[in-house]
Protein backbone atom coordinates (compact mmCIF):
# COMPACT_ATOMS: atom_id res chain seq x y z
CA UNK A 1 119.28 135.76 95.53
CA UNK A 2 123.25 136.64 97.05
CA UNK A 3 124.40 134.42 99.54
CA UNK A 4 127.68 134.53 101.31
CA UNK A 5 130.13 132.50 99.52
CA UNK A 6 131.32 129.49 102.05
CA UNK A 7 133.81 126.53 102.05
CA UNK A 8 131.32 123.96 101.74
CA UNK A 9 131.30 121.18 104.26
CA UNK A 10 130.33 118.74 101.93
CA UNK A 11 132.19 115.24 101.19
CA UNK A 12 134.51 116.05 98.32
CA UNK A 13 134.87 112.82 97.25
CA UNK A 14 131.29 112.87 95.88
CA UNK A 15 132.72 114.72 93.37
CA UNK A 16 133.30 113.30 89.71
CA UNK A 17 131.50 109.86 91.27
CA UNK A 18 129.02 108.45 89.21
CA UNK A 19 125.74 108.50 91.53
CA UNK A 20 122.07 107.12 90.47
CA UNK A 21 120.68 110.41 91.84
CA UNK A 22 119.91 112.88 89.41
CA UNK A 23 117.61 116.02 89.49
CA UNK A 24 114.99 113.70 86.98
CA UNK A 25 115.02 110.99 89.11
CA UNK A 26 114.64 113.01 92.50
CA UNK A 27 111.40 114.62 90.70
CA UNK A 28 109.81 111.32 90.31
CA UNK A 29 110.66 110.03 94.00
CA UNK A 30 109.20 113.38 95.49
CA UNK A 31 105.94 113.11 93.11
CA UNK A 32 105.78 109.11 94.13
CA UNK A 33 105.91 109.96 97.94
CA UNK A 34 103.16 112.96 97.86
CA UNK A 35 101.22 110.59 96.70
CA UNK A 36 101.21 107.92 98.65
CA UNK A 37 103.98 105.49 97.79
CA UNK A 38 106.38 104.34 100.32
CA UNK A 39 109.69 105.79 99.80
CA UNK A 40 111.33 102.60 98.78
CA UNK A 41 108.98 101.91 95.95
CA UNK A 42 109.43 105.46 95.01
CA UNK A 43 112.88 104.84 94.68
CA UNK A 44 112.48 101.79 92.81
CA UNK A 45 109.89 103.31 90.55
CA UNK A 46 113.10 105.88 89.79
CA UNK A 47 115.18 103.13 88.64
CA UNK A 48 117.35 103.59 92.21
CA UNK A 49 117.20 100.07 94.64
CA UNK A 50 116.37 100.39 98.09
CA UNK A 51 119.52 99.79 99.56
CA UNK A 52 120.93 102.66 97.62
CA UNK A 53 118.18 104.89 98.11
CA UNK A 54 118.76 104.44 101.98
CA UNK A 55 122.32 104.96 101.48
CA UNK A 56 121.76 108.22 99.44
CA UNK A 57 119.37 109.17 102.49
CA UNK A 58 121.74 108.84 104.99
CA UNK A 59 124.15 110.62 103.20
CA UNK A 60 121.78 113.43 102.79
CA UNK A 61 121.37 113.42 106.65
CA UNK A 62 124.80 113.80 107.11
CA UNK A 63 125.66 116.39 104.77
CA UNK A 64 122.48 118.36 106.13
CA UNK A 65 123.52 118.37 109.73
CA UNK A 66 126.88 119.49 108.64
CA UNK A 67 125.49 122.41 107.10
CA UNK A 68 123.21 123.22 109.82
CA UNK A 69 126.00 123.16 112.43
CA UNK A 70 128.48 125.05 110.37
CA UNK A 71 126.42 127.82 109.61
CA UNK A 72 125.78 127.47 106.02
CA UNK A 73 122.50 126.97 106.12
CA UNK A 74 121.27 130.58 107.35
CA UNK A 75 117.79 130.18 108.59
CA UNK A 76 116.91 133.83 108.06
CA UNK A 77 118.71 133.62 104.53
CA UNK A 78 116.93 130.52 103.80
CA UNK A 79 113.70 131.62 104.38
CA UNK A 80 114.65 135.56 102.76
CA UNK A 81 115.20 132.93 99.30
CA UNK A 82 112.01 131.47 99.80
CA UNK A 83 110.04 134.56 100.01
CA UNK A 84 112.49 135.86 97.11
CA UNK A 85 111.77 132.78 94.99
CA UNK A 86 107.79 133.13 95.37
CA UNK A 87 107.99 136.92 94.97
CA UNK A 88 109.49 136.19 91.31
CA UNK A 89 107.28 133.68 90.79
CA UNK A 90 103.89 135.82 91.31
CA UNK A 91 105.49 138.67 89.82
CA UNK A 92 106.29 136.64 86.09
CA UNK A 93 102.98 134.54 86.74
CA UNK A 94 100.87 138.06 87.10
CA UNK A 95 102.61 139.51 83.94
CA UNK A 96 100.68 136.50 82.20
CA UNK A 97 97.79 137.27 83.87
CA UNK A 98 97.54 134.08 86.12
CA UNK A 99 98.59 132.98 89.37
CA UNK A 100 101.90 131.63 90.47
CA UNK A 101 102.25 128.32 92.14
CA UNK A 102 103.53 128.18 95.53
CA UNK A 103 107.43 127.70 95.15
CA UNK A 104 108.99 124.17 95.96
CA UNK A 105 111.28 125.02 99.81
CA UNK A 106 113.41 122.01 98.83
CA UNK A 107 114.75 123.36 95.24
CA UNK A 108 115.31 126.66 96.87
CA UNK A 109 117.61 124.93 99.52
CA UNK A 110 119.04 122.84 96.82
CA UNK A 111 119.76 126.80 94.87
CA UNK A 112 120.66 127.83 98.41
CA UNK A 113 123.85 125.28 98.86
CA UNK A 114 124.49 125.42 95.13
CA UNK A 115 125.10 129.12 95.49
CA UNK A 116 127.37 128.58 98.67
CA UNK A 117 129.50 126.51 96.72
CA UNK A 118 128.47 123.30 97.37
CA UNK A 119 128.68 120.42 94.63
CA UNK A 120 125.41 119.52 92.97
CA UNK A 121 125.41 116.00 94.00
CA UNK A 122 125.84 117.21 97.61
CA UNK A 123 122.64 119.51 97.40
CA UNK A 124 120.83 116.54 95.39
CA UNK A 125 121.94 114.47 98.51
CA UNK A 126 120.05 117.64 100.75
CA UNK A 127 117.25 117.55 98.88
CA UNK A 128 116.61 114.02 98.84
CA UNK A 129 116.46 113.94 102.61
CA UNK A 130 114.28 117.67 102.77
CA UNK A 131 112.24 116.51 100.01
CA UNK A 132 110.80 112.90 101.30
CA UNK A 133 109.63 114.41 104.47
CA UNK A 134 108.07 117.09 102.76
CA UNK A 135 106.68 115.00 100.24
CA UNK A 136 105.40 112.77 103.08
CA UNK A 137 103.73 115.67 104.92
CA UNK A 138 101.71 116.95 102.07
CA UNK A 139 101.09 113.35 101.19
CA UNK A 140 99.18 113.09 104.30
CA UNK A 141 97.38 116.39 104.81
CA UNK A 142 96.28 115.49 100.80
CA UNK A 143 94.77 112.19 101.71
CA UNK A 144 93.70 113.54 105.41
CA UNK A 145 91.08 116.25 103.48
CA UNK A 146 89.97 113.96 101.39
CA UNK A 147 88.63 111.73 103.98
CA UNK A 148 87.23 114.93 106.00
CA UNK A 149 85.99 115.72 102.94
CA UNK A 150 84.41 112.17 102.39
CA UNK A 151 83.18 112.28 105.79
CA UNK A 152 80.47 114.58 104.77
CA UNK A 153 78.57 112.15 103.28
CA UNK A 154 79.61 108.77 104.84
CA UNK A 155 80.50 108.47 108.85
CA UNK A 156 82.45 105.91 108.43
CA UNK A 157 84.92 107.66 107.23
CA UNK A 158 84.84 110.33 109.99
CA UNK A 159 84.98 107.62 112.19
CA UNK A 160 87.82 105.84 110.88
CA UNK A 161 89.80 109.11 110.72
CA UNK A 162 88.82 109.91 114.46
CA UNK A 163 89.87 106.52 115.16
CA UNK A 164 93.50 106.83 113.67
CA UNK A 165 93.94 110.26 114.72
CA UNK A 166 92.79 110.42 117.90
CA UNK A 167 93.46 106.26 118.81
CA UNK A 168 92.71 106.58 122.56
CA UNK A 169 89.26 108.51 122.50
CA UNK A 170 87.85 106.68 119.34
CA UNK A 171 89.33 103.57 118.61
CA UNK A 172 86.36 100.89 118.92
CA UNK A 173 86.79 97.97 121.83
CA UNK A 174 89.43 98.55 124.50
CA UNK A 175 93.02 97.63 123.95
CA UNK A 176 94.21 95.22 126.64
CA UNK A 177 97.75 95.09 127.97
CA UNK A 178 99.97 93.29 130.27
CA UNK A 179 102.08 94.79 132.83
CA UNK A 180 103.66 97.75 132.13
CA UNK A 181 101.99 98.15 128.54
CA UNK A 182 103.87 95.01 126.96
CA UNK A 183 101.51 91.87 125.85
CA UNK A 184 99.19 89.35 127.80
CA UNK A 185 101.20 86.65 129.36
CA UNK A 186 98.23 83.21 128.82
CA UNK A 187 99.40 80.44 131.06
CA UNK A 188 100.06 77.16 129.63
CA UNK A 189 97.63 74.13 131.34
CA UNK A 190 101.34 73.03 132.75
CA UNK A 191 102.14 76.55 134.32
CA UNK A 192 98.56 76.48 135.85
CA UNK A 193 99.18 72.81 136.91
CA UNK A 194 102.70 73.61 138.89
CA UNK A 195 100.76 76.93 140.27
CA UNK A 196 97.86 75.08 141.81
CA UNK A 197 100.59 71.93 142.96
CA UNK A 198 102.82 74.95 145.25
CA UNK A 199 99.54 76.82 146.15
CA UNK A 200 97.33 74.51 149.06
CA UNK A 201 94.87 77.21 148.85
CA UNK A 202 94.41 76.98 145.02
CA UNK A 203 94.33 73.29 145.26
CA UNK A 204 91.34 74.02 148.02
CA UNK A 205 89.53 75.98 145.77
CA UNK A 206 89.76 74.27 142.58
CA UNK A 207 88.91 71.20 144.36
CA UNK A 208 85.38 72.89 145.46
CA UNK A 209 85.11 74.33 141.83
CA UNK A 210 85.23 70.61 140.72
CA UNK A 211 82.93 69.63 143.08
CA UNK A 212 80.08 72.19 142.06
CA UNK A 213 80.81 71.64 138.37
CA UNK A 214 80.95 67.86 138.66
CA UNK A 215 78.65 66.76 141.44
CA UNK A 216 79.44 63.02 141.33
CA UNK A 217 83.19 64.13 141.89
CA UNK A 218 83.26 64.10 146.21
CA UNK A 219 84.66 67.32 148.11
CA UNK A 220 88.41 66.97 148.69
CA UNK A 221 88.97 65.54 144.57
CA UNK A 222 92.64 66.58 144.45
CA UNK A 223 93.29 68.97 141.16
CA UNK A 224 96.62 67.45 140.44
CA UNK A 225 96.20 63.54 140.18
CA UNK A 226 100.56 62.93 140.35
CA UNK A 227 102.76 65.70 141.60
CA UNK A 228 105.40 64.46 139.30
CA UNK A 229 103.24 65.04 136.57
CA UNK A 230 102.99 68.99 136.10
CA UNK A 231 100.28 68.80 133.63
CA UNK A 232 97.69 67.23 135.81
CA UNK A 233 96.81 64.24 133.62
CA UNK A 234 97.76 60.59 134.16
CA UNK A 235 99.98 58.93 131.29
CA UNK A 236 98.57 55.69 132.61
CA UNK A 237 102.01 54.62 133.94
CA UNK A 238 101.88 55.59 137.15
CA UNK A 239 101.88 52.78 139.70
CA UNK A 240 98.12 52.50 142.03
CA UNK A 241 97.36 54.25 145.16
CA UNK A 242 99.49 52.40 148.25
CA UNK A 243 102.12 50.69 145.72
């Protein structure tokens, strides 16, 4: 593959640091993540803490959108050294008589920067962040035929795949919300006491309610015994009726 030699805009002080990251341990955090394993415990599973793994990330982030925005990542080019890549591959797979695997996109960017002049820590940094969310992808279309697979034979499976998928056409039960999507607001018996105390027509109603519930309360049974008392019960201190 030629590429046009560039100034690399990576962070030159990376260079000649000692960094956790290597090329070994990126393997094992990309393997981790296809299958399944949160990129965290990946990380820690590669001997790399969280903190620093996040740190790495972010780094990677940067550097990438550096390269994108200065122009030395070439989409066309990049895409030319993936087709170049697999074409090798097939062609010294086929001279052994067998079939090439499909080439890895995030070592061919990492070759891509290398070959622009960019530090290998800085394209380890680029692959880390390329590499997680493909890892993460294929992670999930993996696991996702499996279950379609499964579903086959069990419909619970289709079901519960439907149901993530496709939340608002097959989840089971209906999802209640308050206003404007955010939770259920459940009134305290205090709240409902002070509502039915500055509401007369609550007070009517409830009264009536009380009446049909409790026939051997009479019609007119106030709700709220003590007005000073928001939640509607008497703390048996209260003075009687005309003192």
């Amino acid at each position: 593959m030629t590429t046009e030699t560039r100034t690399p805009n990576a962070n030159e002080s990376n260079v000649g640091r000692q960094w956790k990251l290597t090329r070994r341990r990126l393997d094992r955090i990309l393997t981790a993540v296809a299958a399944g394993a949160p990129m965290s415990s990946a990380a820690k599973a590669a001997g790399i803490g969280t903190s620093t793994f996040w740190k790495y990330h972010a780094l990677g982030l940067t550097l990438l959108d550096k390269a994108i925005a200065d122009g030395v990542i070439d989409p066309d080019l990049l895409e030319l050294a993936e087709e170049n890549a697999q074409g090798l591959a097939d062609a010294a797979a086929n001279a052994q008589g067998e079939k090439a695997a499909p080439v890895n996109p995030t070592k061919v960017l990492g070759r891509y920067l290398s070959d622009a002049g960019w530090p290998e820590i800085d394209c380890l940094f680029v692959e880390l962040v390329d590499g997680v969310a493909r890892a993460e992808a294929e992670g999930e279309l993996r696991l996702v035929t499996l279950v379609s697979r499964h579903a086959e034979k069990s419909w619970q499976a289709g079901i519960a795949l439907l149901s993530r998928r496709w939340p608002e056409r097959y989840r089971e039960g209906v999802e209640i919300t308050g206003e404007g999507g955010g939770p259920i607001h459940v009134a305290t018996d205090a709240e409902l006491a002070r509502q039915l105390r500055d509401d007369p027509e609550a007070r009517r109603l409830s009264s009536e309610l009380l009446a049909r519930v409790t026939p051997s309360a009479p019609v007119g049974t106030p709700a709220i015994v003590d007005d000073d008392d928001p939640d509607g019960e008497d703390d048996g201190d209260a003075a009687p009726p005309g003192e």
